[in-house]
Protein backbone atom coordinates (compact mmCIF):
# COMPACT_ATOMS: atom_id res chain seq x y z
CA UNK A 1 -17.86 -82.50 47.57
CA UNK A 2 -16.82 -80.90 51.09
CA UNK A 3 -16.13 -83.08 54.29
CA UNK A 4 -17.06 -82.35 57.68
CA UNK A 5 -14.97 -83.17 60.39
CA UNK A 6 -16.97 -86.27 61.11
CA UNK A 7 -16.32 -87.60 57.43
CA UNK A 8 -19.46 -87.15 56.05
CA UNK A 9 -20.04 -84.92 52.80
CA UNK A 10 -22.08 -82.00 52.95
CA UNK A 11 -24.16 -81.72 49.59
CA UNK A 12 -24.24 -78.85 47.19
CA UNK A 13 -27.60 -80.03 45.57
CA UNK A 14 -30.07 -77.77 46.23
CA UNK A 15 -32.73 -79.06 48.95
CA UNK A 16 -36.30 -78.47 46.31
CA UNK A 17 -37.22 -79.31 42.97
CA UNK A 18 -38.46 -76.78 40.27
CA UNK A 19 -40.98 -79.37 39.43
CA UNK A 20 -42.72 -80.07 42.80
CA UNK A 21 -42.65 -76.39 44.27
CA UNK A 22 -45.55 -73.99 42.03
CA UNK A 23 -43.79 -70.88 41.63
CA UNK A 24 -44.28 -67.42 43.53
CA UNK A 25 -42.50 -64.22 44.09
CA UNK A 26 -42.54 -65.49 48.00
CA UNK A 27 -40.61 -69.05 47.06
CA UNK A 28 -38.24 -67.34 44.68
CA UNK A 29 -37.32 -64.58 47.41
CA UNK A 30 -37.14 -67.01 49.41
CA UNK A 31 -34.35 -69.41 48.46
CA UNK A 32 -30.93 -69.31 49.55
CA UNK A 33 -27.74 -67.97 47.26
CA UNK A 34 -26.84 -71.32 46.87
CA UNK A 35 -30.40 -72.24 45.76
CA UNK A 36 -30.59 -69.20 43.45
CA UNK A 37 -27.55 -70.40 41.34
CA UNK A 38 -28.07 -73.90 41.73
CA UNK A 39 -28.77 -75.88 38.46
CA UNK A 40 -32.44 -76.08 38.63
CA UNK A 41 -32.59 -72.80 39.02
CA UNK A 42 -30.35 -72.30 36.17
CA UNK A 43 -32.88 -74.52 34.32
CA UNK A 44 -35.40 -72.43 35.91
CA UNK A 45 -34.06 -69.01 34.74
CA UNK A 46 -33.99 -70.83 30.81
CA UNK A 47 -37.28 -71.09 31.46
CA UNK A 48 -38.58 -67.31 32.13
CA UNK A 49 -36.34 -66.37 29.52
CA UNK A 50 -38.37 -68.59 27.24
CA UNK A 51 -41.09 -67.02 28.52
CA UNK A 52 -39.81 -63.05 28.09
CA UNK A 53 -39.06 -63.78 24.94
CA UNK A 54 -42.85 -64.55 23.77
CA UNK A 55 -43.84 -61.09 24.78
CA UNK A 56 -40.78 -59.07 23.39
CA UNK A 57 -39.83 -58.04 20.16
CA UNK A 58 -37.15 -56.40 18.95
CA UNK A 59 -37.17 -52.73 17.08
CA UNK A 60 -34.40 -51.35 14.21
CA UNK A 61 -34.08 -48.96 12.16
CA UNK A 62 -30.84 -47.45 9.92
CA UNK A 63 -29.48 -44.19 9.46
CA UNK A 64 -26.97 -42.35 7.08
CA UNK A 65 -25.34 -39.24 7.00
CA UNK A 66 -28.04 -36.07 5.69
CA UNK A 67 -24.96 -34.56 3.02
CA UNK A 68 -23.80 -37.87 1.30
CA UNK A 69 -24.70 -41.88 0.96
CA UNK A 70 -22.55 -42.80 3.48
CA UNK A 71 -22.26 -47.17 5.19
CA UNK A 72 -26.22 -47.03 7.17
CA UNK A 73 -25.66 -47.27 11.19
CA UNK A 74 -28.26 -49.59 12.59
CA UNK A 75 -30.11 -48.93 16.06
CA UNK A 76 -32.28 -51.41 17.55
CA UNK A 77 -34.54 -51.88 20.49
CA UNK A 78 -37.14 -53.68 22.51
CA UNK A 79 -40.79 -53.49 22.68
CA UNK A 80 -43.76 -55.28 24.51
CA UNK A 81 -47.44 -55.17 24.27
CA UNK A 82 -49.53 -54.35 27.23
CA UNK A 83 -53.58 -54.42 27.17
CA UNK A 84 -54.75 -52.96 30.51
CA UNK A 85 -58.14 -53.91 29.10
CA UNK A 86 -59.30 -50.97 26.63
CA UNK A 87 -56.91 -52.27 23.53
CA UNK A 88 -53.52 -53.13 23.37
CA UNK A 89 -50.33 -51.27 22.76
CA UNK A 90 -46.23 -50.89 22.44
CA UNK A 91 -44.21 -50.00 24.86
CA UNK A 92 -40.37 -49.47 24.92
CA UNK A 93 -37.81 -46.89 26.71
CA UNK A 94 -38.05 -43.52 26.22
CA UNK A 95 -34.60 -43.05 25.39
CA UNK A 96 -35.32 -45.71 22.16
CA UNK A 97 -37.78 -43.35 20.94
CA UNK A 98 -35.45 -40.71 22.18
CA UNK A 99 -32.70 -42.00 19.75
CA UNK A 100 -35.31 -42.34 16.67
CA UNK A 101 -36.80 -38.93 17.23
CA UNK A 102 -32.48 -37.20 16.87
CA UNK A 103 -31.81 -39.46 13.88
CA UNK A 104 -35.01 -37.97 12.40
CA UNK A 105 -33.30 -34.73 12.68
CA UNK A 106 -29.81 -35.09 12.47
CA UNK A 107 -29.46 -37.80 10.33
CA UNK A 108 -31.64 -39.83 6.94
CA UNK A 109 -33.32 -43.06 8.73
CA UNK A 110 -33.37 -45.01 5.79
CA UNK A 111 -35.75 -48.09 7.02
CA UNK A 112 -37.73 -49.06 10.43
CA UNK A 113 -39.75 -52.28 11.33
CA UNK A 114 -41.03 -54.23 14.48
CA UNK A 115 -39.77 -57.68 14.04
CA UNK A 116 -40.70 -58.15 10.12
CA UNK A 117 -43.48 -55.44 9.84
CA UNK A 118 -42.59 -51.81 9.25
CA UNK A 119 -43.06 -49.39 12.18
CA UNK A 120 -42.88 -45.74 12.22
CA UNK A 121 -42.42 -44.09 15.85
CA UNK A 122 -43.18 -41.02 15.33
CA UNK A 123 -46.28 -41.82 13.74
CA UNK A 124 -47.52 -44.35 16.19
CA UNK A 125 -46.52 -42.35 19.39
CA UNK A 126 -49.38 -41.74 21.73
CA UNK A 127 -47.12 -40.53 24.85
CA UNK A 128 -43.83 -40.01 25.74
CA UNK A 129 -42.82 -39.39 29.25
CA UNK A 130 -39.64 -37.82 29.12
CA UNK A 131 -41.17 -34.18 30.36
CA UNK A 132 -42.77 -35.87 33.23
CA UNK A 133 -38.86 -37.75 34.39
CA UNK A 134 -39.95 -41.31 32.82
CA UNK A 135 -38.22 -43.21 30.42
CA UNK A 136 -41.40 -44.84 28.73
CA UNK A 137 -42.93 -44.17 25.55
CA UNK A 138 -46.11 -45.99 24.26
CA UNK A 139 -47.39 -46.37 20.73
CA UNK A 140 -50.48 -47.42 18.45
CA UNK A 141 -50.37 -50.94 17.38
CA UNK A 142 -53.50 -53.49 16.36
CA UNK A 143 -53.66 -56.96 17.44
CA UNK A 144 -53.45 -58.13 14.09
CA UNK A 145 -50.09 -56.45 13.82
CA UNK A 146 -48.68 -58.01 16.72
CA UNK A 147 -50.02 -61.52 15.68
CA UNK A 148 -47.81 -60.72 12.54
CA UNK A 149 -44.68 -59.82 14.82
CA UNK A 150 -45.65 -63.35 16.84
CA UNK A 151 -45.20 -62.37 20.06
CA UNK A 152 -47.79 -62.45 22.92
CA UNK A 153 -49.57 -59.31 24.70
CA UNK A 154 -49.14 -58.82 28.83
CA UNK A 155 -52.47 -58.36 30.48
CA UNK A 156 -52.45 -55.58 32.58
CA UNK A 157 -55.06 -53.77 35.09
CA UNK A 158 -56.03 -50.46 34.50
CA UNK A 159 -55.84 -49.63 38.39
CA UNK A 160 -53.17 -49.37 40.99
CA UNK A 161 -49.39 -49.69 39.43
CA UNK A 162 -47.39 -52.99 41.67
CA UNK A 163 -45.42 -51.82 44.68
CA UNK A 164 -41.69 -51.61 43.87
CA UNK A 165 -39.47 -54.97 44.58
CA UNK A 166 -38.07 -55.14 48.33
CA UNK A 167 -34.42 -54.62 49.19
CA UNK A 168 -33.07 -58.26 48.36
CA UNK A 169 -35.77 -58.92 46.03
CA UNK A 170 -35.16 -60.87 42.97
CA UNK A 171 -35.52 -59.01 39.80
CA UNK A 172 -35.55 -60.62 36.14
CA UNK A 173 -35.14 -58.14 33.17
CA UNK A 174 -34.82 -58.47 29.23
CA UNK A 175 -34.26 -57.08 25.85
CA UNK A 176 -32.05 -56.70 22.58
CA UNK A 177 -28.92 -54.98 23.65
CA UNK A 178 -26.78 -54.04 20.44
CA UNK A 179 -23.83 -55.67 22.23
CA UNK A 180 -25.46 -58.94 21.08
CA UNK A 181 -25.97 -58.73 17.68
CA UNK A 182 -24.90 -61.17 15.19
CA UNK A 183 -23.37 -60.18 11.60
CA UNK A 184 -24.73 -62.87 9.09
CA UNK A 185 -24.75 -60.68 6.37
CA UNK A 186 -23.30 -56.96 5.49
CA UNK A 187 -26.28 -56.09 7.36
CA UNK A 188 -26.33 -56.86 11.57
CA UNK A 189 -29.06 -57.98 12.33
CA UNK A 190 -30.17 -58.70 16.12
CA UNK A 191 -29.66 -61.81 18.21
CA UNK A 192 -31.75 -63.33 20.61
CA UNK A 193 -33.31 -62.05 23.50
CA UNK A 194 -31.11 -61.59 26.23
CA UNK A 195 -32.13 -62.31 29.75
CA UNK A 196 -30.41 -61.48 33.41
CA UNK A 197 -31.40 -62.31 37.00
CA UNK A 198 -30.30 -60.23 39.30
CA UNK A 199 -30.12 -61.81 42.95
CA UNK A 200 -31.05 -58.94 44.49
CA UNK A 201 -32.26 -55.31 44.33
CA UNK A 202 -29.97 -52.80 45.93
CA UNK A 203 -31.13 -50.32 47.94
CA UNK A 204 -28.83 -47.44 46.31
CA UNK A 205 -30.45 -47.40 43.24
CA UNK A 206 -33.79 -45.73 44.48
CA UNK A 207 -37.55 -46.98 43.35
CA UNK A 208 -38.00 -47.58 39.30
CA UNK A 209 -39.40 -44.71 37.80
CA UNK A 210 -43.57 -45.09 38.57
CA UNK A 211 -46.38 -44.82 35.93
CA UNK A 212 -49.58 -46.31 35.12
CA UNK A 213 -51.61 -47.89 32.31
């Protein structure tokens, strides 16, 4: 612990509990670096991960060469389920569905699912935004189907989209990168969700891309 001049020790605990303090965007914004990567806030972040990870499931499907049986290449995703109060539905990146739509073409995709039930894209897709600049693309899905997956839907609004974070902001964000998959078998299959916090939002990025339910 550091000493001051006067020989007292200045303390690296942070100065507020997790427990007493009822979270808001405000309060998180508002705490100090230290504070943000203090251990409660470590426990903190555990627990929003916790949290993503109710509402998102994860999406893969294989692929072999058209011309011969070649080893299947696996591609996975993420998906969520928003209801902005007409019905719920999927929604991933456009570049996922991006991916799935050239394998179609190029390649034989040789299985698909959404967690353990079987999903086809291309068959579900109700819009895709990549004409209009935004990497979304939303899909058909029934509530009893995403009870099967086990994961929770987001309630939306079906009005005006949030304002994009403030420079400084702090910004949590999830999925099932590829990079994290774990081989228990000849066949990958993914890991966990995998949560970041980023301390703050940069202001050389630009605004997210914008779109409504």
């Amino acid at each position: 612990m550091p000493e001051f001049l006067d020989g007292t020790a200045e303390s690296l605990e942070p100065t507020f509990s997790i427990d007493s303090v009822p979270y808001s965007p405000e309060w998180l914004n508002a705490l100090s670096d230290a504070e943000k990567q203090s251990v409660a806030m470590t426990d903190f972040s555990r627990s929003m991960h916790n949290s993503g990870g109710e509402h998102v499931a994860w999406l893969l499907w294989s692929t072999q060469e058209k011309a011969k049986p070649t080893p299947l290449e696996y591609r996975q995703g993420s998906m969520f389920f928003l209801d902005c109060g007409r019905g719920p539905f999927a929604v991933t990146a456009g570049h996922v569905f991006e991916q799935f739509v050239k394998d179609r073409a190029e390649r034989r995709v040789r299985g698909y699912q959404l967690g353990n039930i079987g999903f086809d894209l291309e068959e579900r897709l109700i819009d895709w935004g990549n004409k209009r600049k935004i990497d979304l693309a939303t899909f058909r899905i029934t509530p009893d189907e995403i009870a099967a997956v086990g994961k929770q839907v987001v309630r939306g609004t079906d009005g005006r989209w949030p304002a994009p974070p403030n420079v400084g902001d702090v910004v949590y964000f999830g999925g099932f990168p590829g990079a994290e998959r774990i081989e228990v078998a000849p066949a990958p299959v993914p890991a966990s969700p995998d949560s970041r916090r980023s301390s703050a939002v940069s202001d050389e990025t630009g605004p997210p891309p914008r779109s409504g339910c």
